[in-house]
PDB file of N, CA and C in Angstrom:
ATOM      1  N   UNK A   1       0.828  -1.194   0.000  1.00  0.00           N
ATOM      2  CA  UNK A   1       0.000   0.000   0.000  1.00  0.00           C
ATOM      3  C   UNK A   1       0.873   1.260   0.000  1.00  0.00           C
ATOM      4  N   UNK A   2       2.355   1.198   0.320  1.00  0.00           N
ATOM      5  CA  UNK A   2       3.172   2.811   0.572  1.00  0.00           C
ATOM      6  C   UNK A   2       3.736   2.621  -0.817  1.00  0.00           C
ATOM      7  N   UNK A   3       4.088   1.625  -1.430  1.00  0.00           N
ATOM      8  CA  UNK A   3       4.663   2.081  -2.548  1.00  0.00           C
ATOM      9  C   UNK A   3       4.317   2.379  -3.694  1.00  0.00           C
ATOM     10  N   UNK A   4       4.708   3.798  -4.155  1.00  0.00           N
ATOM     11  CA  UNK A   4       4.487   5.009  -4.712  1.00  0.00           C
ATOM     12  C   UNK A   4       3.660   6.072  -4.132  1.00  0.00           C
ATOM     13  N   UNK A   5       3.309   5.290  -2.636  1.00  0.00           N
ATOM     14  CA  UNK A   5       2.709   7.124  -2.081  1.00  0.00           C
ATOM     15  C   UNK A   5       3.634   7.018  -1.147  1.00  0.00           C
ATOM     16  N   UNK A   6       3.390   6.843   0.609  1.00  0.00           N
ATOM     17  CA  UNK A   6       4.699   7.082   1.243  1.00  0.00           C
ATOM     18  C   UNK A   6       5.811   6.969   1.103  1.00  0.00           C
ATOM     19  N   UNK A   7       6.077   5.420   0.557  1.00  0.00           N
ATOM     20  CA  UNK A   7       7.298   5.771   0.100  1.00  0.00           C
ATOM     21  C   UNK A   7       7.213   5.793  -1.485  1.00  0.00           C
ATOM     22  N   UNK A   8       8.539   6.648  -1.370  1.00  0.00           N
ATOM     23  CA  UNK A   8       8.857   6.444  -3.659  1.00  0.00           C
ATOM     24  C   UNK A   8       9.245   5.634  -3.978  1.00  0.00           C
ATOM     25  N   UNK A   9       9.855   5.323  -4.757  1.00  0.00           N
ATOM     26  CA  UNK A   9      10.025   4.431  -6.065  1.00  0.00           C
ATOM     27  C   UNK A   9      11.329   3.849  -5.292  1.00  0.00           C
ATOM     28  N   UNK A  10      12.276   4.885  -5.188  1.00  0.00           N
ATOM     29  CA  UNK A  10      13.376   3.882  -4.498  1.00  0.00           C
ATOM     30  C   UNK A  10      13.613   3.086  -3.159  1.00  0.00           C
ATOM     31  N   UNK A  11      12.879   3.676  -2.235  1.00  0.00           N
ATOM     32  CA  UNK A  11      12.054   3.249  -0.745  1.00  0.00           C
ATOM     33  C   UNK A  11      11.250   2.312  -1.202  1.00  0.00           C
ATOM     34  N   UNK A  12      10.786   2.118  -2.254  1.00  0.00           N
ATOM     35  CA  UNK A  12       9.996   0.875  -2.403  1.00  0.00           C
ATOM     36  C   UNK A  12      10.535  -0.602  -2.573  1.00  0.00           C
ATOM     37  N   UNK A  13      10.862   0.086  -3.530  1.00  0.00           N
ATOM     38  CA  UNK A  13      12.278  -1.231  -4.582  1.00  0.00           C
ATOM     39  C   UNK A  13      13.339  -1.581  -3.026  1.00  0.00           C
ATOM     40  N   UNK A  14      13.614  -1.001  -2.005  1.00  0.00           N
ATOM     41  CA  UNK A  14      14.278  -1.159  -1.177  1.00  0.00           C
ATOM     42  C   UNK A  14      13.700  -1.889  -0.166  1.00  0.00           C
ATOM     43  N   UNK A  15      12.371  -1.659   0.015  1.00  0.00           N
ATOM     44  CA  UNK A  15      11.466  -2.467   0.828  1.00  0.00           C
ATOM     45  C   UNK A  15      11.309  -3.798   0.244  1.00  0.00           C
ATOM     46  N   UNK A  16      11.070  -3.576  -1.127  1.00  0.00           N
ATOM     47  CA  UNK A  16      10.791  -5.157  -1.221  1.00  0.00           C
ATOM     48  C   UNK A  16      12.080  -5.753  -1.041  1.00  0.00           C
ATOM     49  N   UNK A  17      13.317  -5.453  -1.823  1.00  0.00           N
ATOM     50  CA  UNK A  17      14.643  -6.088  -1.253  1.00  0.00           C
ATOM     51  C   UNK A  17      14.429  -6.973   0.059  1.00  0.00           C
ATOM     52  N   UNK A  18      14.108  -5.974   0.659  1.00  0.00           N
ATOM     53  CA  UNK A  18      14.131  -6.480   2.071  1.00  0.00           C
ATOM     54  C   UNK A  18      13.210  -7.672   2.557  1.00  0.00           C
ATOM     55  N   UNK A  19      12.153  -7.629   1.888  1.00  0.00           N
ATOM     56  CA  UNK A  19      11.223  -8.850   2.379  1.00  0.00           C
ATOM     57  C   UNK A  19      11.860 -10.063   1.510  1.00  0.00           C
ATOM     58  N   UNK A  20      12.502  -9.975   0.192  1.00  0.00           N
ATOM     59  CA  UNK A  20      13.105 -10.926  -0.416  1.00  0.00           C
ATOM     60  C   UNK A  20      14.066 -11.343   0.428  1.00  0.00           C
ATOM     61  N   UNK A  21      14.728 -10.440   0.547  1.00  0.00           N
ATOM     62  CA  UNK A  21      15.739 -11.197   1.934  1.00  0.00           C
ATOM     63  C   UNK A  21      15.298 -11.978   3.017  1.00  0.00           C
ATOM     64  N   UNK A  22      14.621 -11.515   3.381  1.00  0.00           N
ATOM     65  CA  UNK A  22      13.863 -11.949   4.772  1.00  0.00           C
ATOM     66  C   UNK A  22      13.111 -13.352   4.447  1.00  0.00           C
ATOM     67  N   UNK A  23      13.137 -13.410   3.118  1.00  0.00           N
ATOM     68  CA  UNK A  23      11.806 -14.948   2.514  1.00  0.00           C
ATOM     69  C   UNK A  23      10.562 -14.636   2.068  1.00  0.00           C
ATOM     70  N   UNK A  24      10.525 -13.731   2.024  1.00  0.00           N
ATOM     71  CA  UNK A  24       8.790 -13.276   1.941  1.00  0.00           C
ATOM     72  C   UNK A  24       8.402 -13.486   0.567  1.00  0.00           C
ATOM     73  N   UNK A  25       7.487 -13.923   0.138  1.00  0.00           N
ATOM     74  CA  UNK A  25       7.276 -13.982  -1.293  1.00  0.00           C
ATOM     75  C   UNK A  25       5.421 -13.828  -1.249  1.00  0.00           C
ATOM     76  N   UNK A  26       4.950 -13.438  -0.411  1.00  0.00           N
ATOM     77  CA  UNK A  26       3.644 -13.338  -0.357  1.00  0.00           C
ATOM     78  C   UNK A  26       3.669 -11.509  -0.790  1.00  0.00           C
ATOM     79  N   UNK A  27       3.042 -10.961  -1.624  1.00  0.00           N
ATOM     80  CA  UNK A  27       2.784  -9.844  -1.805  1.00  0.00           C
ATOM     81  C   UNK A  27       1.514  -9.509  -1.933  1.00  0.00           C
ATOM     82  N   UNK A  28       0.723  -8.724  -1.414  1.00  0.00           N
ATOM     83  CA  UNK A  28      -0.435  -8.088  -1.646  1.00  0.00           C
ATOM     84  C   UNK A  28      -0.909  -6.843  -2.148  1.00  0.00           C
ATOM     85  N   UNK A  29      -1.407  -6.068  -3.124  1.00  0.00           N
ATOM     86  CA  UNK A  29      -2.138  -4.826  -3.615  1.00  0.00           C
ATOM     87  C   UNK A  29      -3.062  -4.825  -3.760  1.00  0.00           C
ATOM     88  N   UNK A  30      -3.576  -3.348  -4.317  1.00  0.00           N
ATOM     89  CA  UNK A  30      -4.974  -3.305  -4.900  1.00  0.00           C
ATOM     90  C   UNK A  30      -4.514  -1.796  -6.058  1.00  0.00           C
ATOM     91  N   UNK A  31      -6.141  -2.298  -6.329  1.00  0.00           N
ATOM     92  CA  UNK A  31      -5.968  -1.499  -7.755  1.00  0.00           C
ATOM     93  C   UNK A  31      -6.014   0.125  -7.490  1.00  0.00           C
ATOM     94  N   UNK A  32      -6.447   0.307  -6.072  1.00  0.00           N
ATOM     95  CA  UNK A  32      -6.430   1.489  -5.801  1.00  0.00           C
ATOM     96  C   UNK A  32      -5.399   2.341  -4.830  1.00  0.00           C
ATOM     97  N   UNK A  33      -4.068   1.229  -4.769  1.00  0.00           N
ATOM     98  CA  UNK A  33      -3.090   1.753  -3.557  1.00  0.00           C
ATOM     99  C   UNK A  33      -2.221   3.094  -4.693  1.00  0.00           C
ATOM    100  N   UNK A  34      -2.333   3.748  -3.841  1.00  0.00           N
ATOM    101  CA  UNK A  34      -1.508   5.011  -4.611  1.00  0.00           C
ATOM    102  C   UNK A  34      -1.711   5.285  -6.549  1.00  0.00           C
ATOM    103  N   UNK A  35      -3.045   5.206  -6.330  1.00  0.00           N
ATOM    104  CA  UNK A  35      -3.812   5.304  -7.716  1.00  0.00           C
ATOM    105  C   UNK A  35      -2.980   4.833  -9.023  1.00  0.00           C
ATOM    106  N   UNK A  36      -2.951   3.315  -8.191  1.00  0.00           N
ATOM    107  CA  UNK A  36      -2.282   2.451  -9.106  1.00  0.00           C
ATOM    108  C   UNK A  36      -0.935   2.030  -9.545  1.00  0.00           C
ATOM    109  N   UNK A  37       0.141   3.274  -8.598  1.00  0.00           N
ATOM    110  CA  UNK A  37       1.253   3.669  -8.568  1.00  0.00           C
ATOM    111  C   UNK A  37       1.774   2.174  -8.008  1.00  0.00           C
ATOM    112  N   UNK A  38       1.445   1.829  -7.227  1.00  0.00           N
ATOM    113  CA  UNK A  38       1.699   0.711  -6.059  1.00  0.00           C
ATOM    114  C   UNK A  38       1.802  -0.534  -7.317  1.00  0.00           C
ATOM    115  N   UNK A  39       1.071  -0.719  -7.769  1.00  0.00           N
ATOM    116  CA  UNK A  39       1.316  -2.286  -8.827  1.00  0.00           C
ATOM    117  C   UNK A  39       2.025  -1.843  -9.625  1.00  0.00           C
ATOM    118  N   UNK A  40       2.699  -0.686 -10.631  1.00  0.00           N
ATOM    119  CA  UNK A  40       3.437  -0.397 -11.283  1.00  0.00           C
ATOM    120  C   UNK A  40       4.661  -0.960 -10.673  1.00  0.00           C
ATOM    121  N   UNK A  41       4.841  -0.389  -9.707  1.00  0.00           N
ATOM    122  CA  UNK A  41       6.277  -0.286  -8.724  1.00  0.00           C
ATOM    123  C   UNK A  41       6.406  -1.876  -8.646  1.00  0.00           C
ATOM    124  N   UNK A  42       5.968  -2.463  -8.292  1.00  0.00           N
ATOM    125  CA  UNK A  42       5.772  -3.397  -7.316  1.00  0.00           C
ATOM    126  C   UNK A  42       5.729  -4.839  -9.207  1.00  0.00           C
ATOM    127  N   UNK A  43       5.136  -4.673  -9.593  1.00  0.00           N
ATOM    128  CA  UNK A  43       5.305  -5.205 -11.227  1.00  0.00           C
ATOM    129  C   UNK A  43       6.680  -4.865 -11.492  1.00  0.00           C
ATOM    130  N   UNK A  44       7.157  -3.850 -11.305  1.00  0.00           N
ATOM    131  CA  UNK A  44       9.001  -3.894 -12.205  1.00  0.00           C
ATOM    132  C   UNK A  44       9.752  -4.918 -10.809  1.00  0.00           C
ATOM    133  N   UNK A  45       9.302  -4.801  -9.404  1.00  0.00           N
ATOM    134  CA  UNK A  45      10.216  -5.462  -8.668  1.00  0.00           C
ATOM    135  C   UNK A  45       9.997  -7.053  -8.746  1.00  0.00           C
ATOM    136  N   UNK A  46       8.614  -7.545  -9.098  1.00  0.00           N
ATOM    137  CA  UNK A  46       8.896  -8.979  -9.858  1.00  0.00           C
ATOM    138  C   UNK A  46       9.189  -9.660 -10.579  1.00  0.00           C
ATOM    139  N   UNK A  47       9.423  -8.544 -11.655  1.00  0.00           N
ATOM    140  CA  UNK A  47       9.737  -8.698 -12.651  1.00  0.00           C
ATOM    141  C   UNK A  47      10.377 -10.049 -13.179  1.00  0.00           C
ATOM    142  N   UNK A  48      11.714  -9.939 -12.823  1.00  0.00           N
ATOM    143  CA  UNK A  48      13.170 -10.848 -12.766  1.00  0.00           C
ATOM    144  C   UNK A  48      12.738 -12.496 -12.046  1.00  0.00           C
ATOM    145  N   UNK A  49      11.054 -12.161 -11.553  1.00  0.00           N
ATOM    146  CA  UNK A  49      10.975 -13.599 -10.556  1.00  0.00           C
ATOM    147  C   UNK A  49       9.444 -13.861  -9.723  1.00  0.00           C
ATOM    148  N   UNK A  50       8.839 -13.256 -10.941  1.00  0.00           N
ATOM    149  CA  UNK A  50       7.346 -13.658 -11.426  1.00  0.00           C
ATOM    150  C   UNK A  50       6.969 -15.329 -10.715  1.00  0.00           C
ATOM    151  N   UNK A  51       8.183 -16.089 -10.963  1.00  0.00           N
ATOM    152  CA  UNK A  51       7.460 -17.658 -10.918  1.00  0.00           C
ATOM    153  C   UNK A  51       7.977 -18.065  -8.839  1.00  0.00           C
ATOM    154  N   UNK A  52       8.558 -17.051  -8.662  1.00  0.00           N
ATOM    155  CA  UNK A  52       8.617 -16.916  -7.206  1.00  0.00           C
ATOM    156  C   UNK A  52       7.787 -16.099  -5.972  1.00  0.00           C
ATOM    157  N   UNK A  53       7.076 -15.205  -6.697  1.00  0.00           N
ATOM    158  CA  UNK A  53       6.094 -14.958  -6.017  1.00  0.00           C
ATOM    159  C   UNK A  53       4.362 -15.053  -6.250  1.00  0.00           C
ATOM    160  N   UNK A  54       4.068 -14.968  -5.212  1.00  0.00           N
ATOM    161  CA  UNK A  54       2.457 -15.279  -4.627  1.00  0.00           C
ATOM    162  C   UNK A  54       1.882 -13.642  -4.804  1.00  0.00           C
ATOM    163  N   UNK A  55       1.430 -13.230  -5.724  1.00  0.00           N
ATOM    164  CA  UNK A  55       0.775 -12.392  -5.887  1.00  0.00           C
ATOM    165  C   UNK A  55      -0.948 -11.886  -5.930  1.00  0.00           C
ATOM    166  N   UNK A  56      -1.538 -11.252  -5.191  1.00  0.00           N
ATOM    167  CA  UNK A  56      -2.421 -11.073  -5.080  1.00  0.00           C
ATOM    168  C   UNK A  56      -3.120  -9.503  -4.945  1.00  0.00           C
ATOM    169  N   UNK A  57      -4.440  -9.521  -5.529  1.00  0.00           N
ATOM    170  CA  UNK A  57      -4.666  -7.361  -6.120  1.00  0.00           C
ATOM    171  C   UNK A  57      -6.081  -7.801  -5.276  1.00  0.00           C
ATOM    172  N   UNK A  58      -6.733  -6.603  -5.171  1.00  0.00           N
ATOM    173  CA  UNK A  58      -8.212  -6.603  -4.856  1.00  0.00           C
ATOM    174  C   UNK A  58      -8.836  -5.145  -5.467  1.00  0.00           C
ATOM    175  N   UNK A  59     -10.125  -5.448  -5.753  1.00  0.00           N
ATOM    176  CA  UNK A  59     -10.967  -4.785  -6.716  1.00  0.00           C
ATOM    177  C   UNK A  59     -12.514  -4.147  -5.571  1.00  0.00           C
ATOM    178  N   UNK A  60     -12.587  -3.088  -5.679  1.00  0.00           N
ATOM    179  CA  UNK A  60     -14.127  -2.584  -5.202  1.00  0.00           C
ATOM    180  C   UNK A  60     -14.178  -0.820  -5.262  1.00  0.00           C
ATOM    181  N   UNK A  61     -12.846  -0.490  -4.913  1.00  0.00           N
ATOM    182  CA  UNK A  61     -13.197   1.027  -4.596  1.00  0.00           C
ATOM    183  C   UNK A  61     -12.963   1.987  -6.109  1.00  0.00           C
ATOM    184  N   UNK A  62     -13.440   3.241  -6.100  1.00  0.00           N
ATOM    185  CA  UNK A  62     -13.099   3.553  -6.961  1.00  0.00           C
ATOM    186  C   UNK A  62     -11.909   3.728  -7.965  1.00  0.00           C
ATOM    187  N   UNK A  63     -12.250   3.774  -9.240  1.00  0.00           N
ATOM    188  CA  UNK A  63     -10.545   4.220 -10.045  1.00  0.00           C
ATOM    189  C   UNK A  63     -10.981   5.338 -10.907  1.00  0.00           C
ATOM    190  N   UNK A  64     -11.952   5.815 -11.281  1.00  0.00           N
ATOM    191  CA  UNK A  64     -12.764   6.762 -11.913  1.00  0.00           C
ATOM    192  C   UNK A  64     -13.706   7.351 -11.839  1.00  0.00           C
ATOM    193  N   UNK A  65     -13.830   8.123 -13.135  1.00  0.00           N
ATOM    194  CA  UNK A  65     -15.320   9.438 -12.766  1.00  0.00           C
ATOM    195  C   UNK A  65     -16.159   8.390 -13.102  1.00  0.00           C
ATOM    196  N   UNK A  66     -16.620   7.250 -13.508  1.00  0.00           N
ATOM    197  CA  UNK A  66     -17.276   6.689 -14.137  1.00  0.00           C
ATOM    198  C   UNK A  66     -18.083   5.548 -13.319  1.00  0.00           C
ATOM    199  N   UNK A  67     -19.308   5.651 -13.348  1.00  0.00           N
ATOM    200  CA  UNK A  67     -20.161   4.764 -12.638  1.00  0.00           C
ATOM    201  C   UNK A  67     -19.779   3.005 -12.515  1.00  0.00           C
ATOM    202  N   UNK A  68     -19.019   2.619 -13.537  1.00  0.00           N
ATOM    203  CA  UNK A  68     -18.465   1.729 -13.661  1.00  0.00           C
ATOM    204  C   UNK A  68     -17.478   1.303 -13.116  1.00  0.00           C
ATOM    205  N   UNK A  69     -16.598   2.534 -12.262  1.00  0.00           N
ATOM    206  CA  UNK A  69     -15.301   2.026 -11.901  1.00  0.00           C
ATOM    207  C   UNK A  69     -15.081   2.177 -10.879  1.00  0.00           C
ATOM    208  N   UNK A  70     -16.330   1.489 -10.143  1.00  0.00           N
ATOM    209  CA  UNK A  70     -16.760   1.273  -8.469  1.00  0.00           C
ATOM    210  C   UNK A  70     -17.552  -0.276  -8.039  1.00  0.00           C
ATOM    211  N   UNK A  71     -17.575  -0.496  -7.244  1.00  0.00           N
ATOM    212  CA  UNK A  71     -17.979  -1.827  -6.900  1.00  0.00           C
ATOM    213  C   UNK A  71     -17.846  -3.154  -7.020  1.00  0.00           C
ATOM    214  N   UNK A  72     -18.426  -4.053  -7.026  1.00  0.00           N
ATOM    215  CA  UNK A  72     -18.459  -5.331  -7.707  1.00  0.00           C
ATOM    216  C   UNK A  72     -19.319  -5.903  -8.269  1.00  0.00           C
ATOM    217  N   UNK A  73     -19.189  -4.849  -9.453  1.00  0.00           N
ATOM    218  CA  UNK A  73     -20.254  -5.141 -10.947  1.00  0.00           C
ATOM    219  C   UNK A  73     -19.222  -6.140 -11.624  1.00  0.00           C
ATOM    220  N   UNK A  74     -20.020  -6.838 -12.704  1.00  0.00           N
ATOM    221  CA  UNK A  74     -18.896  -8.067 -13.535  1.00  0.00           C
ATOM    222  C   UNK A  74     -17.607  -7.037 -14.169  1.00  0.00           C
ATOM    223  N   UNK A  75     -18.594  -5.732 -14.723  1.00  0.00           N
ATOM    224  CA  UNK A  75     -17.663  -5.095 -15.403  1.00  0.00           C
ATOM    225  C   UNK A  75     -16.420  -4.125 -14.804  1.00  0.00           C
ATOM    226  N   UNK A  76     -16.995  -3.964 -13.826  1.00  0.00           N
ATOM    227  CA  UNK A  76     -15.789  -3.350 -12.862  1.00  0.00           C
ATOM    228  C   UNK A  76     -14.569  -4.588 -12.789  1.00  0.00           C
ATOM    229  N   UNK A  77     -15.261  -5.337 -12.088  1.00  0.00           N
ATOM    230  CA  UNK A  77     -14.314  -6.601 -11.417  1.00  0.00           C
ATOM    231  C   UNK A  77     -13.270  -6.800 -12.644  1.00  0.00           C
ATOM    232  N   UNK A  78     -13.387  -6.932 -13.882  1.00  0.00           N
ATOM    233  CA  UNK A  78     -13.123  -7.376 -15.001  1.00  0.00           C
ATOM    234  C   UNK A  78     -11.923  -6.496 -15.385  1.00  0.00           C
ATOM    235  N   UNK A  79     -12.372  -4.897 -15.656  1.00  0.00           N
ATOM    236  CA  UNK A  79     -11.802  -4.380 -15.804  1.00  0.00           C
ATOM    237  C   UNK A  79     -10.521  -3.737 -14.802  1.00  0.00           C
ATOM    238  N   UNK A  80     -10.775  -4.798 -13.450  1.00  0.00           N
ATOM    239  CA  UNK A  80     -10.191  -3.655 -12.295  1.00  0.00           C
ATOM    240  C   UNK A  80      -9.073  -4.762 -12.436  1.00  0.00           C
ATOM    241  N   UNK A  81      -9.495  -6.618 -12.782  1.00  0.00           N
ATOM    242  CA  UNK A  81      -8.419  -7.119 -12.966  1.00  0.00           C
ATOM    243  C   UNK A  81      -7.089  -7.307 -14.143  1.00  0.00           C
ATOM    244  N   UNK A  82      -8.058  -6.762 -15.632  1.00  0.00           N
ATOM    245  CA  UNK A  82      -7.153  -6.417 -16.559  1.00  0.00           C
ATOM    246  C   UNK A  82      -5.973  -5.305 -16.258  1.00  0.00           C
ATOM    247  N   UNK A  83      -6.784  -4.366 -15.503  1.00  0.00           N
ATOM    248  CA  UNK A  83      -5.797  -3.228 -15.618  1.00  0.00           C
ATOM    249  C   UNK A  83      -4.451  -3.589 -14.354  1.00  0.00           C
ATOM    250  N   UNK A  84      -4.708  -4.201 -13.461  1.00  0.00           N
ATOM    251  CA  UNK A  84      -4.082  -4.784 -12.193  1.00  0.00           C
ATOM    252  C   UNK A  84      -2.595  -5.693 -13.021  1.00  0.00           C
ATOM    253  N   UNK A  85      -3.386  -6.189 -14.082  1.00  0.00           N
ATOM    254  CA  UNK A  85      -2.173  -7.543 -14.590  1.00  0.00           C
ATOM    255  C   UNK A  85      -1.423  -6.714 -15.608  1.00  0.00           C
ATOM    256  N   UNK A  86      -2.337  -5.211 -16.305  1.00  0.00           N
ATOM    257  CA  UNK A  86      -1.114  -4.788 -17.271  1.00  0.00           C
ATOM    258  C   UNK A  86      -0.376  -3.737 -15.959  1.00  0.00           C
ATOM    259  N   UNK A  87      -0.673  -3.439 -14.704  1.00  0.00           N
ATOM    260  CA  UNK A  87       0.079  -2.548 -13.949  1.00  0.00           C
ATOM    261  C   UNK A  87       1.301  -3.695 -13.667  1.00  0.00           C
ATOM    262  N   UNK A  88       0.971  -4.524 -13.148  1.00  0.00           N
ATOM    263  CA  UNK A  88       1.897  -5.514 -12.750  1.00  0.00           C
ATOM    264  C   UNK A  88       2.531  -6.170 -13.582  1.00  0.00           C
ATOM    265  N   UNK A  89       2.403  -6.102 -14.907  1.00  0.00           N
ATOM    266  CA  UNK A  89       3.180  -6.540 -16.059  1.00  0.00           C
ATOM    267  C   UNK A  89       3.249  -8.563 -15.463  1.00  0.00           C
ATOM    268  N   UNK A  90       2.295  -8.524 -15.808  1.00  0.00           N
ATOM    269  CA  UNK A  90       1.764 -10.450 -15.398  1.00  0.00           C
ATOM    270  C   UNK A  90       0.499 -10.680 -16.150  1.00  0.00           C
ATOM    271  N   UNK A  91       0.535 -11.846 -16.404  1.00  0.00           N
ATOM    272  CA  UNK A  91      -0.262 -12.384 -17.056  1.00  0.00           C
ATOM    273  C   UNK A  91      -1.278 -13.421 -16.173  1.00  0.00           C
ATOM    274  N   UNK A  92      -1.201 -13.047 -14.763  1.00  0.00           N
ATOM    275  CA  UNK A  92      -1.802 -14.406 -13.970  1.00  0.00           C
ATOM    276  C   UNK A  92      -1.546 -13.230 -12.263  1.00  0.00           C
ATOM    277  N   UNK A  93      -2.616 -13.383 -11.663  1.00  0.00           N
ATOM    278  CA  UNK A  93      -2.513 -13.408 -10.052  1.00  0.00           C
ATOM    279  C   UNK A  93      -3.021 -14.618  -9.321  1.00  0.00           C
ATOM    280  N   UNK A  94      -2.508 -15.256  -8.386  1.00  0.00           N
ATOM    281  CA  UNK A  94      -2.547 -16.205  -7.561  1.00  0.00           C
ATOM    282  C   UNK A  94      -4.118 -16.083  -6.941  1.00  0.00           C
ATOM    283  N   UNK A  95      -4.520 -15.182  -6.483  1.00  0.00           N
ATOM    284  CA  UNK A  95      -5.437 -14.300  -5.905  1.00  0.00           C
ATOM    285  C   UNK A  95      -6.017 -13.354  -6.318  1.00  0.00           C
ATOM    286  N   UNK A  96      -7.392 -12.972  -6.429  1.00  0.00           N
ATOM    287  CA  UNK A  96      -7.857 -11.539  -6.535  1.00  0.00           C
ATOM    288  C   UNK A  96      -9.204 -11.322  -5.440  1.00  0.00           C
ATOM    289  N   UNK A  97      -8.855 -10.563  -4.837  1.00  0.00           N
ATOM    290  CA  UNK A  97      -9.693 -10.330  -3.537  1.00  0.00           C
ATOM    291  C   UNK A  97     -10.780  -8.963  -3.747  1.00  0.00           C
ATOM    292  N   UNK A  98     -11.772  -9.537  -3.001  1.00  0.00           N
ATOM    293  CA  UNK A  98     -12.709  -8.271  -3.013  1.00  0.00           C
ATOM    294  C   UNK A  98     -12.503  -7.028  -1.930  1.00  0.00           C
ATOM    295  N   UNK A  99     -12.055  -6.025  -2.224  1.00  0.00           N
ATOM    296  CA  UNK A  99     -11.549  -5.085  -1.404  1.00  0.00           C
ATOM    297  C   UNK A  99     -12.318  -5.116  -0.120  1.00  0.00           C
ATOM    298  N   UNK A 100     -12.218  -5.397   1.359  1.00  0.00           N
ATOM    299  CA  UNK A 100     -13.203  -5.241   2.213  1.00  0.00           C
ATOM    300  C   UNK A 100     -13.999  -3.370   2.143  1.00  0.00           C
ATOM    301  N   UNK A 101     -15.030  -3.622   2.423  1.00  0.00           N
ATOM    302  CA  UNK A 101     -15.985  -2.702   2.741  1.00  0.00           C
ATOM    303  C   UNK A 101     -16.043  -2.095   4.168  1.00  0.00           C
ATOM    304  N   UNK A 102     -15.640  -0.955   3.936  1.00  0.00           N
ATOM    305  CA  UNK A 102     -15.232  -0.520   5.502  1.00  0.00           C
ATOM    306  C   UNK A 102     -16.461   0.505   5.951  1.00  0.00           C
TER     307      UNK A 102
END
């Protein structure tokens, strides 16, 4: 969720370092962490090792002006996961979760 808003781009890439080190291969986003900034970032750091991590996005809150690009309509969901796999530069998530409702 901080990378590309609290932290930047290089605080990010540095964070994940760090959980790679540590073993971590579970990663989690959504389509709306740092208006999308977050799966960009986070897509170049798997890049190199896609078949090593457990990736998972979630879909519900808004991404637009558009009545469509809220909830969990088919067409939202659809579109919230296309755009998730070209942010993340993947062709597959392990997971796709419904954003909880707070």
């Amino acid at each position: 969720m901080s990378f590309g808003g609290d932290a930047d781009e290089e605080t990010s890439k540095a964070m994940y370092k760090r959980c790679r080190d540590a073993g971590i291969n579970f990663f989690d986003t959504a389509d709306v962490y740092a208006g999308g900034r977050s799966e960009e970032i986070l897509g170049e750091c798997i890049a190199h090792e896609r078949d090593k991590i457990v990736l998972t996005s979630k879909v519900f809150w808004n991404t637009g002006a558009d009545v469509n690009t809220r909830g969990l309509s088919r067409k939202h969901m659809i579109q919230g996961i296309e755009n998730s796999l070209r942010r993340l530069k993947t062709d597959y998530l392990e997971l796709q979760l419904l954003h909880p409702i707070v």
